[in-house]
PDB file of N, CA and C in Angstrom:
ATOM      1  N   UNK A   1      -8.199   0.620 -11.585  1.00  0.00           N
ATOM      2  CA  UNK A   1      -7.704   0.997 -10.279  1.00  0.00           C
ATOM      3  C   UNK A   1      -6.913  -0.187  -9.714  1.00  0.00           C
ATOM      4  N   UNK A   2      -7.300  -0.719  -8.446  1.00  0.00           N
ATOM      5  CA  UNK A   2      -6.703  -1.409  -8.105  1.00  0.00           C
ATOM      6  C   UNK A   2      -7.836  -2.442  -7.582  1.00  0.00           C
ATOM      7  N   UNK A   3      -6.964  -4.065  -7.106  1.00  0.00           N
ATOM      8  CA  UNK A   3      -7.564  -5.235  -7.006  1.00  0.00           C
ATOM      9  C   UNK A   3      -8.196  -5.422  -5.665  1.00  0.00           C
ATOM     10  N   UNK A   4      -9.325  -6.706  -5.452  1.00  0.00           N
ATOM     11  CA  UNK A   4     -10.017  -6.327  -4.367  1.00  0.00           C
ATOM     12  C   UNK A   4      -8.829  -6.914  -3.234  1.00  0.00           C
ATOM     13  N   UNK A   5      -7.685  -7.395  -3.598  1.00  0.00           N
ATOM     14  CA  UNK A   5      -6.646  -7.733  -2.354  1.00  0.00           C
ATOM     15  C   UNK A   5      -5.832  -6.877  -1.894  1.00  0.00           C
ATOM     16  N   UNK A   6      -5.515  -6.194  -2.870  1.00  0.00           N
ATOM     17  CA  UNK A   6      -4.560  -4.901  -2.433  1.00  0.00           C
ATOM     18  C   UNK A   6      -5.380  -3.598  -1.613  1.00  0.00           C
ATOM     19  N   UNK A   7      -6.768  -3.811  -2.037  1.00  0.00           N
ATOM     20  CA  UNK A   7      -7.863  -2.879  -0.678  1.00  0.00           C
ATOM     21  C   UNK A   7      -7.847  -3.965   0.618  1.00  0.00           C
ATOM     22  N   UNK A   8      -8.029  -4.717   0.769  1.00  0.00           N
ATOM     23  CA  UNK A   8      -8.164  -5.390   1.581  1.00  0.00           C
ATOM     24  C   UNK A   8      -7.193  -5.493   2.283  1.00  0.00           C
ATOM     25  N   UNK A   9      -5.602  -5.762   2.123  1.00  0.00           N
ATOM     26  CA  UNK A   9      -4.513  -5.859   2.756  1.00  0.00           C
ATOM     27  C   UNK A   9      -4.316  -4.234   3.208  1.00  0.00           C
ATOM     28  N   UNK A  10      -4.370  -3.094   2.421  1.00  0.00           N
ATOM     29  CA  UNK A  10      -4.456  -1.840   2.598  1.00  0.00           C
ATOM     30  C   UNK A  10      -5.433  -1.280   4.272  1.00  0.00           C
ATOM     31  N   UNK A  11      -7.297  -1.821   3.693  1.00  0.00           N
ATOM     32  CA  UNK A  11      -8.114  -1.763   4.538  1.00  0.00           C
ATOM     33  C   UNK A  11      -7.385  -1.914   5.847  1.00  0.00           C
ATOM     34  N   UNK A  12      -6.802  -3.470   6.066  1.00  0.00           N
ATOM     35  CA  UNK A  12      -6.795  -4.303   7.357  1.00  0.00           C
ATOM     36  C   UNK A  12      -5.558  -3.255   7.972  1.00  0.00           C
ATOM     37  N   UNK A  13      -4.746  -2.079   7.556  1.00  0.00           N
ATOM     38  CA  UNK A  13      -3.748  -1.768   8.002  1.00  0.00           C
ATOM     39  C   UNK A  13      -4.052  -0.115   8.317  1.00  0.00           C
ATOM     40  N   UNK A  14      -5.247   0.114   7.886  1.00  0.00           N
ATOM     41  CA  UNK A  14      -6.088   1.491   8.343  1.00  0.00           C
ATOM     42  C   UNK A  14      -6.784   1.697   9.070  1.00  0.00           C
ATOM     43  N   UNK A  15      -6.551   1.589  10.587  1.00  0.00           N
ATOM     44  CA  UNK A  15      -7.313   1.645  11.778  1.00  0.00           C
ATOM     45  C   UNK A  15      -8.467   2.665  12.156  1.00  0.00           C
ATOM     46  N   UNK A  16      -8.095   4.000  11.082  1.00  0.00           N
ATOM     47  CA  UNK A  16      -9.048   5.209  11.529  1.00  0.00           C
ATOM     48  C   UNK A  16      -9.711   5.553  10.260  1.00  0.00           C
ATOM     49  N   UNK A  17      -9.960   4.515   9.276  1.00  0.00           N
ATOM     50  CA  UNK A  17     -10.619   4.343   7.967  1.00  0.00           C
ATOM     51  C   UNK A  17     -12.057   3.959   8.233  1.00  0.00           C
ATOM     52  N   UNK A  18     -13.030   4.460   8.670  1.00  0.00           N
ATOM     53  CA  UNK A  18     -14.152   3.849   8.740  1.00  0.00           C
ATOM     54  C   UNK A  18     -14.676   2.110   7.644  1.00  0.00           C
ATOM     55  N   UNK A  19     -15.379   1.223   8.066  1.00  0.00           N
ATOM     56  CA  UNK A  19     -15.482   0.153   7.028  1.00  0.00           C
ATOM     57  C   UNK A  19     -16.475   0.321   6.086  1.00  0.00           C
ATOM     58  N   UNK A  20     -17.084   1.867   5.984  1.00  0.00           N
ATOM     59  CA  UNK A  20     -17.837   1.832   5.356  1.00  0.00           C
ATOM     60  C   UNK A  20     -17.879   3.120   3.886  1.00  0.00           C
ATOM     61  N   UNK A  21     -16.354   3.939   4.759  1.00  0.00           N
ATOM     62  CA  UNK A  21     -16.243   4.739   3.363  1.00  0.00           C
ATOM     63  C   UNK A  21     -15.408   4.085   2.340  1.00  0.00           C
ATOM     64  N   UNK A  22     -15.295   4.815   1.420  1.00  0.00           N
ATOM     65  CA  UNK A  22     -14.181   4.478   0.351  1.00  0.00           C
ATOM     66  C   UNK A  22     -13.482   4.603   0.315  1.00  0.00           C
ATOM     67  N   UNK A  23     -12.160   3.662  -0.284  1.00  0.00           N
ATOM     68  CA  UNK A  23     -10.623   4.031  -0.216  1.00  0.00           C
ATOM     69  C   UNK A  23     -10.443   5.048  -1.645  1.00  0.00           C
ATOM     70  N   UNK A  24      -9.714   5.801  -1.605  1.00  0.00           N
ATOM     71  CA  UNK A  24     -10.146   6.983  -1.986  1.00  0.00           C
ATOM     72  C   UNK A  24      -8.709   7.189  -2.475  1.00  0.00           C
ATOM     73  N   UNK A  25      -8.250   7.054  -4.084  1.00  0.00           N
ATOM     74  CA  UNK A  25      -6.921   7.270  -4.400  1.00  0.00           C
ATOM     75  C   UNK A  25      -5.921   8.098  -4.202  1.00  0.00           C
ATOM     76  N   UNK A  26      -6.210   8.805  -3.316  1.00  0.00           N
ATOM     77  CA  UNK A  26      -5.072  10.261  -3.020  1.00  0.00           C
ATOM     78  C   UNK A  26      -5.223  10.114  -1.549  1.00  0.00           C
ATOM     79  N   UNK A  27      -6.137   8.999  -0.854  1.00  0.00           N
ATOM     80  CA  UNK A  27      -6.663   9.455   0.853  1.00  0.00           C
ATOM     81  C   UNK A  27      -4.935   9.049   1.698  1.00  0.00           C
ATOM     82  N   UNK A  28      -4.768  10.026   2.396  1.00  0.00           N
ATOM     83  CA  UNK A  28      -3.877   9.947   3.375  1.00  0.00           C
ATOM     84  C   UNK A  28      -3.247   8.783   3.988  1.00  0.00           C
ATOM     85  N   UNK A  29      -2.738   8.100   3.556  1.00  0.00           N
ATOM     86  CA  UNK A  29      -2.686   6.881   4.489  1.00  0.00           C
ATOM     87  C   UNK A  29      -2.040   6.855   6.182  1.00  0.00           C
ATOM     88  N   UNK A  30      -1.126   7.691   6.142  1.00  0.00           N
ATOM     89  CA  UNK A  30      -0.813   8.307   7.983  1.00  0.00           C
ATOM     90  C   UNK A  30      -1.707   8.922   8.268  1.00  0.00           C
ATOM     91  N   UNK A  31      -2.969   9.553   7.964  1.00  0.00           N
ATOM     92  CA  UNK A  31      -3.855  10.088   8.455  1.00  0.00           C
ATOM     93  C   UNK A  31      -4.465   9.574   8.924  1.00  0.00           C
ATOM     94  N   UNK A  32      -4.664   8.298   8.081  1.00  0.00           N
ATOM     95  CA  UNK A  32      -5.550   7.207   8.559  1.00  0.00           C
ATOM     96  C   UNK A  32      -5.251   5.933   9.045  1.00  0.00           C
ATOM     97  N   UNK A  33      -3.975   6.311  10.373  1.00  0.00           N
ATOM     98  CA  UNK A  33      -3.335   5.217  11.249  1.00  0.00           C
ATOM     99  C   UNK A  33      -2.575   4.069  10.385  1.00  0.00           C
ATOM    100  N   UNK A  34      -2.129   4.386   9.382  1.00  0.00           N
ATOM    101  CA  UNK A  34      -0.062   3.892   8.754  1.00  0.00           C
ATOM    102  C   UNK A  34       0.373   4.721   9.405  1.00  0.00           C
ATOM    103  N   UNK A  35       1.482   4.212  10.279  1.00  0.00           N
ATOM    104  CA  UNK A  35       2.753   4.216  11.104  1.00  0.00           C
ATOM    105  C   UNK A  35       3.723   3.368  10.573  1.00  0.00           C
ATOM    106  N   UNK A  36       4.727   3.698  11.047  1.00  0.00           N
ATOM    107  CA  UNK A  36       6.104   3.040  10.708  1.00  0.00           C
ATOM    108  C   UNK A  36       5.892   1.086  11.047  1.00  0.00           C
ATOM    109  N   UNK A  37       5.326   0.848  12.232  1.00  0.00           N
ATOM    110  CA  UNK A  37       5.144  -0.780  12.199  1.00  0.00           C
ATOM    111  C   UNK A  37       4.192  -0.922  11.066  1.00  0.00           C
ATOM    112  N   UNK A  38       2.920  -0.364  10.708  1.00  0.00           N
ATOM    113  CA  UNK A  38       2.056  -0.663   9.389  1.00  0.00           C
ATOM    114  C   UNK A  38       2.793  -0.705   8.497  1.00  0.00           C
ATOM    115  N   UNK A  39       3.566   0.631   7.695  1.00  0.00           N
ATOM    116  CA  UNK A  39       4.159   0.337   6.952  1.00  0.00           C
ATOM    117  C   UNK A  39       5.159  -1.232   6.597  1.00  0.00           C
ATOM    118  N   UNK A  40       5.672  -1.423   7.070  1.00  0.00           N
ATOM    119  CA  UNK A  40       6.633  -2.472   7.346  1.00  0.00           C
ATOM    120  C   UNK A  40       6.036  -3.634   7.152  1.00  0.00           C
ATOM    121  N   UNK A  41       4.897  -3.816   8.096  1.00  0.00           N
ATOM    122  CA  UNK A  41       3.952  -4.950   7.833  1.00  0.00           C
ATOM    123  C   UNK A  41       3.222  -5.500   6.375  1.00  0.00           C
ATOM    124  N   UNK A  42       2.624  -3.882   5.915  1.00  0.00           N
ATOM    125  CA  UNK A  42       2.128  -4.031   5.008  1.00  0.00           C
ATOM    126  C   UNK A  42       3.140  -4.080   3.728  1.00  0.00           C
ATOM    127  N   UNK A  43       4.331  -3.671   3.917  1.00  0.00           N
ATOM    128  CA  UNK A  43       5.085  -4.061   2.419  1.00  0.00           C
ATOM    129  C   UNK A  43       5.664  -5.432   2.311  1.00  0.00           C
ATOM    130  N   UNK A  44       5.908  -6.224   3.727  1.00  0.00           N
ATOM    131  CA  UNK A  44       6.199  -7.436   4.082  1.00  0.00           C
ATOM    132  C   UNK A  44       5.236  -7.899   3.297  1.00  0.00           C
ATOM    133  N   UNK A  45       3.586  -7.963   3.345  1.00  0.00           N
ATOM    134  CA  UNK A  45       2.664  -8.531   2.910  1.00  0.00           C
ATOM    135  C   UNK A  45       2.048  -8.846   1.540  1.00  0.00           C
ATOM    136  N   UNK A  46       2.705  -6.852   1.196  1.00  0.00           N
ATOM    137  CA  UNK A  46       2.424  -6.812  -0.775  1.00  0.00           C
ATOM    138  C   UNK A  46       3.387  -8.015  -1.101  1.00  0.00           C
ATOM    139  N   UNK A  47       4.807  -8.063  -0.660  1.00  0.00           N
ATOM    140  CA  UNK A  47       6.007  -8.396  -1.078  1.00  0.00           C
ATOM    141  C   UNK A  47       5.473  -9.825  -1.164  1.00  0.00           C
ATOM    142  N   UNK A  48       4.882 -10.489  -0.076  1.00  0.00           N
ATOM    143  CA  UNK A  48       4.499 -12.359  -0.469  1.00  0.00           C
ATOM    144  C   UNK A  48       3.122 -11.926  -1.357  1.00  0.00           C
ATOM    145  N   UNK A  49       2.552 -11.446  -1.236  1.00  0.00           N
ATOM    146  CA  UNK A  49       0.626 -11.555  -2.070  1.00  0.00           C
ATOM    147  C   UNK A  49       1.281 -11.111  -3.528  1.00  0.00           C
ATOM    148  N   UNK A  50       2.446  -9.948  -3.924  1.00  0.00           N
ATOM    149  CA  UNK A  50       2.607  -9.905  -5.222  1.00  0.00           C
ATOM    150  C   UNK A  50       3.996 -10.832  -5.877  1.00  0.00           C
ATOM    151  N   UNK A  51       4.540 -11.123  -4.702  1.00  0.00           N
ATOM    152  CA  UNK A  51       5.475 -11.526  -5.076  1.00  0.00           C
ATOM    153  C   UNK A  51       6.505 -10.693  -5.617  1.00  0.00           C
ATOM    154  N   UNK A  52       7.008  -9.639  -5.206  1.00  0.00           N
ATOM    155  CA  UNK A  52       7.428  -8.695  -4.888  1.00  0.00           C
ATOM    156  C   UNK A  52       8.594  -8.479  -4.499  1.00  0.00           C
ATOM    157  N   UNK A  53       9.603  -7.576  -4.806  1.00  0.00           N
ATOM    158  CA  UNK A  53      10.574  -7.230  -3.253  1.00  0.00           C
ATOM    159  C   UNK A  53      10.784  -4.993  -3.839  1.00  0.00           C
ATOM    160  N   UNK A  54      10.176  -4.559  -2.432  1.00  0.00           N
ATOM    161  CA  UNK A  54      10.664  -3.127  -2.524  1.00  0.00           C
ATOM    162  C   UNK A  54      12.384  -3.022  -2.372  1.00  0.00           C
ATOM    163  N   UNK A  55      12.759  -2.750  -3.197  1.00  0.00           N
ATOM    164  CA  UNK A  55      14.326  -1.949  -3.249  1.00  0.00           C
ATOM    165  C   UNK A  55      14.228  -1.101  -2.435  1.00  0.00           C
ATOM    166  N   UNK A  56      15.798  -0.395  -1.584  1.00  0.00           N
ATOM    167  CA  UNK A  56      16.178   0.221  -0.895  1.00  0.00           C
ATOM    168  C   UNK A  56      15.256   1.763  -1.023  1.00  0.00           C
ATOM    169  N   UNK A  57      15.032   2.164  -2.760  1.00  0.00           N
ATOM    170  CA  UNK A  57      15.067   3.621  -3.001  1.00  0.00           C
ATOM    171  C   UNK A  57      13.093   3.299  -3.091  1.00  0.00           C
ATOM    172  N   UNK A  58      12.468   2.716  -3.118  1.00  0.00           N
ATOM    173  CA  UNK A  58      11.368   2.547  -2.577  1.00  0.00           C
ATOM    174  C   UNK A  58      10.820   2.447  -0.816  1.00  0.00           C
ATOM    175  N   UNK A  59      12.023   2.366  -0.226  1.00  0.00           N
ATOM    176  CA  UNK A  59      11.455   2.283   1.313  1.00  0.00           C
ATOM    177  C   UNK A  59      11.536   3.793   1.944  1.00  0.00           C
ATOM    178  N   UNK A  60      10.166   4.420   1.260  1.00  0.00           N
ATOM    179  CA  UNK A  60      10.483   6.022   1.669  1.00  0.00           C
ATOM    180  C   UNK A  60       8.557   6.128   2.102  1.00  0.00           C
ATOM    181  N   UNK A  61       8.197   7.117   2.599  1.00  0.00           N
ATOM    182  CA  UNK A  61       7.070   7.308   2.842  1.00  0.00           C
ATOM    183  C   UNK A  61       6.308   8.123   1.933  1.00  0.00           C
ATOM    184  N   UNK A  62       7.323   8.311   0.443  1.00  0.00           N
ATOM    185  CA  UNK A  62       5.938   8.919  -0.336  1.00  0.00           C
ATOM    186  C   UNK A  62       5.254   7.565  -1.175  1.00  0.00           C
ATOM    187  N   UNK A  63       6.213   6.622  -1.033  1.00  0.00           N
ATOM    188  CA  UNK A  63       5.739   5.496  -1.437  1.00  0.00           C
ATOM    189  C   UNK A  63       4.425   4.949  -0.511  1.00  0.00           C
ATOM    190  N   UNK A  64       4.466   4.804   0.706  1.00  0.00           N
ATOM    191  CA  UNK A  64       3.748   4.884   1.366  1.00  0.00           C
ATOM    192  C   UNK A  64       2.824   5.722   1.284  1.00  0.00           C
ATOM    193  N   UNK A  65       2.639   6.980   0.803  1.00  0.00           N
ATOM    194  CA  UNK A  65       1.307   8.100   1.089  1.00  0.00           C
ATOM    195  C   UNK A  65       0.299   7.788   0.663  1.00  0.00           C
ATOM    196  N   UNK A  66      -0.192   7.255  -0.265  1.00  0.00           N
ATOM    197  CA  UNK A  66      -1.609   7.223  -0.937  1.00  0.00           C
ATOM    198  C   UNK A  66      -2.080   5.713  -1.344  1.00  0.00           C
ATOM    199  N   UNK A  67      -2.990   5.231  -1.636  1.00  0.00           N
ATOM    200  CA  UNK A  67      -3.323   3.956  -2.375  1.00  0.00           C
ATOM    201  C   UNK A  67      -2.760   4.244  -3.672  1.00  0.00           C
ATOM    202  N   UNK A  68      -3.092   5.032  -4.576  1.00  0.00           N
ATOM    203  CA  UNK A  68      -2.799   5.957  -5.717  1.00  0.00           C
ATOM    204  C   UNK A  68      -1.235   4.937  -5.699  1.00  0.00           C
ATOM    205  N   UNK A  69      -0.570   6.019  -5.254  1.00  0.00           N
ATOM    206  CA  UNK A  69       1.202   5.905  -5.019  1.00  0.00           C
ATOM    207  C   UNK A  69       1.671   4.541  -4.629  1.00  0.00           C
ATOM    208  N   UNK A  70       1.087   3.754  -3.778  1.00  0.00           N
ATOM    209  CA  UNK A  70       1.322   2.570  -3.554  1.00  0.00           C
ATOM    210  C   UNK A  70       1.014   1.374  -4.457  1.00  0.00           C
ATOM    211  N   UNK A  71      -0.020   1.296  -5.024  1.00  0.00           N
ATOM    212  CA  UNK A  71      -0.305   0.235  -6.060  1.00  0.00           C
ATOM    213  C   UNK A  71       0.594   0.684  -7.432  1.00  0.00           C
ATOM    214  N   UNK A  72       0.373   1.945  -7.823  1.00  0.00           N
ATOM    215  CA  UNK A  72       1.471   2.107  -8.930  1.00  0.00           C
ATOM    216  C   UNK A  72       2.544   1.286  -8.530  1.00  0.00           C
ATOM    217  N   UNK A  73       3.577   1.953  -7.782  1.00  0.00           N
ATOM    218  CA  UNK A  73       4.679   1.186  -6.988  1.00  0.00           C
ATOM    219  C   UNK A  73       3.934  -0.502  -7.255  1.00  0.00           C
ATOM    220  N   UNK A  74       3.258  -1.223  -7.113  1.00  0.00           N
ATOM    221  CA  UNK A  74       3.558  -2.430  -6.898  1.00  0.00           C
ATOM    222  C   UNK A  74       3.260  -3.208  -8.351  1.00  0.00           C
ATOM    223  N   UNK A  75       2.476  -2.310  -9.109  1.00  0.00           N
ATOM    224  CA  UNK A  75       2.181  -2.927 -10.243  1.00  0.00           C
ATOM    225  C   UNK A  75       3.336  -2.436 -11.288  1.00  0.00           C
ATOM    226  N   UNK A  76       4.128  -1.587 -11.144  1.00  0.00           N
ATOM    227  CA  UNK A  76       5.279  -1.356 -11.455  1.00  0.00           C
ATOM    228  C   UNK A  76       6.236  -2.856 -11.221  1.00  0.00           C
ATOM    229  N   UNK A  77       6.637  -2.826  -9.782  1.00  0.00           N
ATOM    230  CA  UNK A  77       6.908  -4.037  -9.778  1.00  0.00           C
ATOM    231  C   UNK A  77       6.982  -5.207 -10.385  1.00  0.00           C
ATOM    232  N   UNK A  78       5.680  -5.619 -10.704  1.00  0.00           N
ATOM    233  CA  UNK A  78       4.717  -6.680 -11.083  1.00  0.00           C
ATOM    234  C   UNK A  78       5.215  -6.716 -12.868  1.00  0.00           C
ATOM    235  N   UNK A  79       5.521  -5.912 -13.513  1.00  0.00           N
ATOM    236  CA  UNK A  79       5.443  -5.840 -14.691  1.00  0.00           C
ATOM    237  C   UNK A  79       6.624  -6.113 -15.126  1.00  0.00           C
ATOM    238  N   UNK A  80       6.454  -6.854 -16.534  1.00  0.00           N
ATOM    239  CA  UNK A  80       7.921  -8.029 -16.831  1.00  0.00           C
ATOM    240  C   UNK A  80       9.145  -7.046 -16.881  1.00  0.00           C
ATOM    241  N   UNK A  81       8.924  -6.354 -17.160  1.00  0.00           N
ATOM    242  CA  UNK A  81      10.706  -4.657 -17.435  1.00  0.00           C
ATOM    243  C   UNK A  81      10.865  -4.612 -15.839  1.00  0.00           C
ATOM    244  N   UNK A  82      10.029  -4.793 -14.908  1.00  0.00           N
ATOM    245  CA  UNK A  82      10.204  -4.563 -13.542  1.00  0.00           C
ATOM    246  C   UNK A  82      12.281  -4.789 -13.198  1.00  0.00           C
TER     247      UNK A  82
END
């Protein structure tokens, strides 16, 4: 799945995520308070913690929808063909 930083940076940006359920690979992430400033914040954040940069055709909100969808996206990234 994914690493305990990328829950954690995820966690800190899910306001209506209780701290005690699970992040849950398909769970909603606008459901669960990502907005347009979260978003932004939080790809600012993957972008220094992975070292990173999202391209233009990545700044869309299905990229944004899920943990699932988002860590793919970054470990995509991350990988030397990136």
């Amino acid at each position: 799945m994914w690493d305990e930083e990328f829950e954690r940076i995820l966690r800190d940006r899910l306001p209506f995520l209780p701290p005690d359920e699970p992040l849950e690979a398909d769970l909603d992430l606008t459901a669960n308070g990502l907005d347009s400033m979260g978003i932004v914040d939080l790809m600012v954040t993957l972008e220094r913690e992975y070292d990173v940069r999202f391209g233009g055709d990545l700044l869309s909100l299905e990229t944004f929808s899920t943990p699932a969808v988002l860590w793919k996206t970054v470990t995509a990234l991350t990988s030397p063909a990136a």
